[in-house]
Protein backbone atom coordinates (compact mmCIF):
# COMPACT_ATOMS: atom_id res chain seq x y z
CA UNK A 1 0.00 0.00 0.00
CA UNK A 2 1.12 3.13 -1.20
CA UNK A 3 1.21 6.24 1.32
CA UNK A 4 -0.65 8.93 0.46
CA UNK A 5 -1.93 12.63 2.05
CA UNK A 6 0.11 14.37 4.30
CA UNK A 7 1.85 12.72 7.53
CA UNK A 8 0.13 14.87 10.09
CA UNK A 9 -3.38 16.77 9.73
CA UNK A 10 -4.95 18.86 12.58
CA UNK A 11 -8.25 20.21 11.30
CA UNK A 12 -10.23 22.77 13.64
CA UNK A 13 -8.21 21.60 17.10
CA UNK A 14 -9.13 23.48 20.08
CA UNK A 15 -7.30 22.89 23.54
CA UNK A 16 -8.42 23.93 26.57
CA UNK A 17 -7.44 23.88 30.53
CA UNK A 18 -8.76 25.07 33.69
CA UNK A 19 -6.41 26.62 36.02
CA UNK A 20 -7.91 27.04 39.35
CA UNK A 21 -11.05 28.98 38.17
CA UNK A 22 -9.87 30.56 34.99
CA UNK A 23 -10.35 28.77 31.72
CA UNK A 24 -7.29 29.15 29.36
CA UNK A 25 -7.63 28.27 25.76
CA UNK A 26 -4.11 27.08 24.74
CA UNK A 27 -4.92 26.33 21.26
CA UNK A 28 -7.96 28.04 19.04
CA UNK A 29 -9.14 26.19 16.14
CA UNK A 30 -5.96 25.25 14.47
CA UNK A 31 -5.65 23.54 11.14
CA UNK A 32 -2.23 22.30 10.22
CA UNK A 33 -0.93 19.47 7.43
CA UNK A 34 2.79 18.59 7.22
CA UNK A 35 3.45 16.70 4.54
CA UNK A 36 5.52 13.71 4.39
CA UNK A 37 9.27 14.40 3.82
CA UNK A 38 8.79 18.21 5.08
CA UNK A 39 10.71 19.86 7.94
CA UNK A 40 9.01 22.02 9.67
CA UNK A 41 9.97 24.77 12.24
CA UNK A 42 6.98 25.47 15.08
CA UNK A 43 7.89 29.06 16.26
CA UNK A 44 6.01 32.20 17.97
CA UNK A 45 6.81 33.87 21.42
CA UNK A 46 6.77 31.73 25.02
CA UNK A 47 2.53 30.84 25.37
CA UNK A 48 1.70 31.35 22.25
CA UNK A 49 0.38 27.27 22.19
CA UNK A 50 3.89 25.84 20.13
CA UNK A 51 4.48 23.25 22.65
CA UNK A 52 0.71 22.31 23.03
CA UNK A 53 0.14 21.75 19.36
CA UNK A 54 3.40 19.76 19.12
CA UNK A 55 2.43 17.00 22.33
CA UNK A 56 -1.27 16.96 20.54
CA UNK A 57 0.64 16.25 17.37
CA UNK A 58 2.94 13.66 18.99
CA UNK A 59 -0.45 12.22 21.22
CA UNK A 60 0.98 12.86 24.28
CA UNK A 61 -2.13 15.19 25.16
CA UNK A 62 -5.56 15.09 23.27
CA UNK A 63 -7.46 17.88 22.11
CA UNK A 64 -10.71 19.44 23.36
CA UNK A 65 -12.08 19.29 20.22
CA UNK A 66 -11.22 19.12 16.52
CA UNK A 67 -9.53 16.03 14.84
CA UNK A 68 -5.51 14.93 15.13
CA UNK A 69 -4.65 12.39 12.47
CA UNK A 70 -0.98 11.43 12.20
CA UNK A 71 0.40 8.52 9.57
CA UNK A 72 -3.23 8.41 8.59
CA UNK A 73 -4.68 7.26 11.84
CA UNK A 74 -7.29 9.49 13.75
CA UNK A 75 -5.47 9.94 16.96
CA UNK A 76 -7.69 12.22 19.03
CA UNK A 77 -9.87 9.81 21.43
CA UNK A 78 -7.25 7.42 21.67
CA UNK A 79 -7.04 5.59 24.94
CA UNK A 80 -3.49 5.76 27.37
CA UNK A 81 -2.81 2.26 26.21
CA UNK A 82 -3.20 2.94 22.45
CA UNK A 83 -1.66 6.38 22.65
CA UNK A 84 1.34 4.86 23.89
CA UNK A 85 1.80 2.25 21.58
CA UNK A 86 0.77 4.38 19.00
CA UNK A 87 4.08 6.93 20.18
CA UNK A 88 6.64 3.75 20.53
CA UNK A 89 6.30 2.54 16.83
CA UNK A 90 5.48 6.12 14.70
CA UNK A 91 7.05 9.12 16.53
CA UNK A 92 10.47 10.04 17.95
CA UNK A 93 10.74 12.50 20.43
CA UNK A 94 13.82 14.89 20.68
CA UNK A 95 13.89 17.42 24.20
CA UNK A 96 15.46 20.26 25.23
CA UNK A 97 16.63 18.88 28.04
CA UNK A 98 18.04 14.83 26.83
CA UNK A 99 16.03 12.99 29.26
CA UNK A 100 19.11 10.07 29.16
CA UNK A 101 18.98 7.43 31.48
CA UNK A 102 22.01 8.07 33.69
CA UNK A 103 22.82 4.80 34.95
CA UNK A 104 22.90 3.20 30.77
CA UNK A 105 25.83 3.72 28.56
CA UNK A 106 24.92 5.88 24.88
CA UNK A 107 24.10 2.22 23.35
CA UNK A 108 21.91 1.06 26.14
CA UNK A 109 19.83 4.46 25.66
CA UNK A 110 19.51 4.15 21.98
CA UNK A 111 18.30 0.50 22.27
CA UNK A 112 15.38 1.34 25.30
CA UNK A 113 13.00 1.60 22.59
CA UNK A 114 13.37 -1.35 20.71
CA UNK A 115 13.64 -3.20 24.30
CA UNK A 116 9.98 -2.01 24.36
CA UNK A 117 9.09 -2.87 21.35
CA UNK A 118 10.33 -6.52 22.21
CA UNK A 119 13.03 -6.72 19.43
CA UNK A 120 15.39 -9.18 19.91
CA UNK A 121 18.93 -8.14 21.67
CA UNK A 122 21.01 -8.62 18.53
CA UNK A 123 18.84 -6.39 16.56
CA UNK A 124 18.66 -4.25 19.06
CA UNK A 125 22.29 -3.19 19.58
CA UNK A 126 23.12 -3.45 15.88
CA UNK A 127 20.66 -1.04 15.29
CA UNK A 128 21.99 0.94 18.10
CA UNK A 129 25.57 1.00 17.18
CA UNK A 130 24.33 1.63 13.73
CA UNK A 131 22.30 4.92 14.60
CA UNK A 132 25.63 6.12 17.27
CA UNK A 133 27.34 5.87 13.90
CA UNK A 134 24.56 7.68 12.35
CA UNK A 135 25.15 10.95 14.24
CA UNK A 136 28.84 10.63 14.73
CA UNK A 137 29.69 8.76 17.95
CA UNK A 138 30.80 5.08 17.56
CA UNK A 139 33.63 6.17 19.47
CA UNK A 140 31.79 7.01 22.43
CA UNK A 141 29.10 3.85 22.56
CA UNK A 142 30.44 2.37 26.21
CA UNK A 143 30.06 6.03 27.84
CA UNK A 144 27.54 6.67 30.56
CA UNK A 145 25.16 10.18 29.78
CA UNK A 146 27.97 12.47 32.74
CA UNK A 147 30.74 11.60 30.65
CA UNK A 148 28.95 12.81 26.96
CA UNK A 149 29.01 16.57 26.29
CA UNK A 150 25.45 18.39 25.68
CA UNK A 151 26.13 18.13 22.23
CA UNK A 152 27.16 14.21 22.30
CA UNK A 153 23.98 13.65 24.55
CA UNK A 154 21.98 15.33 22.46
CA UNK A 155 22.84 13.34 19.61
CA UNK A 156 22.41 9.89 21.64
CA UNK A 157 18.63 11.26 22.05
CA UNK A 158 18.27 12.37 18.30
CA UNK A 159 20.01 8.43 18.09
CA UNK A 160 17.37 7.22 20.28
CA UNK A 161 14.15 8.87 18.78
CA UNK A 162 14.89 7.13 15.58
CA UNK A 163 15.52 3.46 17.09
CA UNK A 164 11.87 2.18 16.02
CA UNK A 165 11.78 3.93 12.83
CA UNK A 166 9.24 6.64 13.29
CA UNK A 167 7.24 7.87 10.43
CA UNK A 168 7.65 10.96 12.00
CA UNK A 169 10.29 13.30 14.12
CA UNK A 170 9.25 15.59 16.85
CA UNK A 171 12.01 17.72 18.77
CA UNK A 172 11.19 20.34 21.57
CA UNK A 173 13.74 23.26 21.55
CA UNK A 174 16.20 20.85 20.56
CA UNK A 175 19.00 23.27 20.72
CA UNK A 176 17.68 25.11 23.85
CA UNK A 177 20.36 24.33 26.53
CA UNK A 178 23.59 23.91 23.51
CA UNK A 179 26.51 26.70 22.75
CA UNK A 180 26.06 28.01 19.52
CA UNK A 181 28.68 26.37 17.77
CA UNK A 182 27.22 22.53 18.97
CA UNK A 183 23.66 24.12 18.28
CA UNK A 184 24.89 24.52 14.65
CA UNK A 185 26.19 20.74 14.82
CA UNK A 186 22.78 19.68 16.05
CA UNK A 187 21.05 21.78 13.17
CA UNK A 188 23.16 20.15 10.77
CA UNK A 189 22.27 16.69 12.04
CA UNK A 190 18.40 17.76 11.30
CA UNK A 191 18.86 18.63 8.17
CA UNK A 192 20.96 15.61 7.04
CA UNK A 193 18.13 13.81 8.77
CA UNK A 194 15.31 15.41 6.42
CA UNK A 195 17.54 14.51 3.45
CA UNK A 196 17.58 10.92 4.36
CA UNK A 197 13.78 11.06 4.09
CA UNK A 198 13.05 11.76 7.76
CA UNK A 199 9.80 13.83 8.49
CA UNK A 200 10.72 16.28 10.93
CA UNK A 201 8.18 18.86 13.14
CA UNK A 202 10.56 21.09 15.66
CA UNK A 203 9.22 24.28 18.29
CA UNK A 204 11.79 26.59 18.66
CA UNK A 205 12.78 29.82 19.46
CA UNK A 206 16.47 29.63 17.81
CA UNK A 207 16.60 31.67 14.54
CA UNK A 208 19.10 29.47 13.00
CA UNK A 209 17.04 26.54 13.53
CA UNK A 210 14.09 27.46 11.92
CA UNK A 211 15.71 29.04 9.10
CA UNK A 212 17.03 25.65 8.68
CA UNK A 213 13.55 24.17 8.04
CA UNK A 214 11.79 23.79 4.95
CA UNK A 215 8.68 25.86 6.22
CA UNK A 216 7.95 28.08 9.44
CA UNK A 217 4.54 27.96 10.82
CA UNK A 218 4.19 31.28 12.96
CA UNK A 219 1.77 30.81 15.52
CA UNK A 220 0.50 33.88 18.28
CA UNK A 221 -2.22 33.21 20.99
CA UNK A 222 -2.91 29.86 20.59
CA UNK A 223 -3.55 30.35 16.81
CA UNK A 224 -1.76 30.07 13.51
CA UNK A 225 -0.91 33.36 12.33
CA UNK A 226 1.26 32.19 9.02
CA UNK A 227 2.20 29.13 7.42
């Protein structure tokens, strides 16, 4: 079966939250497709709703109303247990902040996923050793997470988000806590990424990131403002 229509479509998604007595409306009727193959750069000032489109896009939250659908597969409704398989097998996740378990070496991070997926050890840690080579540390498989530099850590969890083969990337200020020189490395890395074919959806507030991107979607109180 042959793929067809865009990767991720968001047609008329609302999100809302109570905080104490106040209701806020995060997100106000937003339609969004991003085509398969695209890389796209999420951007706008802090609360303007980037980071609550991109976890409805990546079904870590659900909207209020509206419809997600994501590798042609309504999303929105889905239950914990589907959302999360749903995440393991069709989205990698890249954050600001690594999230690397300390206690694992880079190749024992990278392969976490596929030990959740129940692939078998050998696959596993070729595929890991594989993806370290990927982004430029096969030298530095055997290290534990405090002996990486941000930039090396940030590339085991750009390693790790691809372990399953998502249809899709998702990274959260990817390049929020590098230097700007490793930020540039890490931009780089993204857009060799896209050229291999990967689909890639980033929020960000660095300039150089989203110039990087294929398209910028501008968004401003909880709405898309330009696309």
């Amino acid at each position: 079966m042959v793929d067809s229509g865009p990767i991720v479509s968001l047609l008329d998604v609302r999100r809302d939250y109570s905080l104490g007595a106040e209701r806020v409306h995060a997100l106000q009727g937003v339609s969004l497709d991003v085509e398969r193959g695209d890389y796209v750069a999420i951007v706008g000032p802090s609360g303007c709703g980037k980071s609550t489109l991109l976890n409805l896009i990546g079904v870590i939250d659900q909207p209020s109303s509206g419809t997600v659908t994501i590798a042609e597969k309504r999303v929105d409704g889905m239950s914990d247990r589907e959302a999360t398989s749903f995440r393991l097998h069709n989205i990698g996740f890249v954050f600001q902040r690594f999230y690397l378990m300390p206690i694992l070496s880079a190749l024992e991070n990278v392969a976490l996923p596929m030990a959740e997926a129940k692939l078998r050890r050998e696959e596993r840690d070729a595929r890991a050793a594989e993806l370290l080579a990927y982004v430029g540390l096969s030298s530095r498989e055997r290290h534990r997470p405090s002996e990486l530099s941000g930039g090396e850590q940030q590339r085991v969890a750009i390693a790790r988000a691809l372990a399953n083969h998502p249809a899709l990337l998702l990274a959260d200020e990817p390049t929020g806590e590098l230097d700007a020189r490793t930020g540039t490395e890490i931009i780089s890395l993204f857009q060799r990424l896209n050229s291999d074919g990967t689909t890639i959806v980033v929020v960000t507030h660095d300039e150089d990131l989203a110039k990087a991107a294929r398209h910028n979607v501008h968004m401003r109180d909880g709405r898309i403002v330009a696309a």
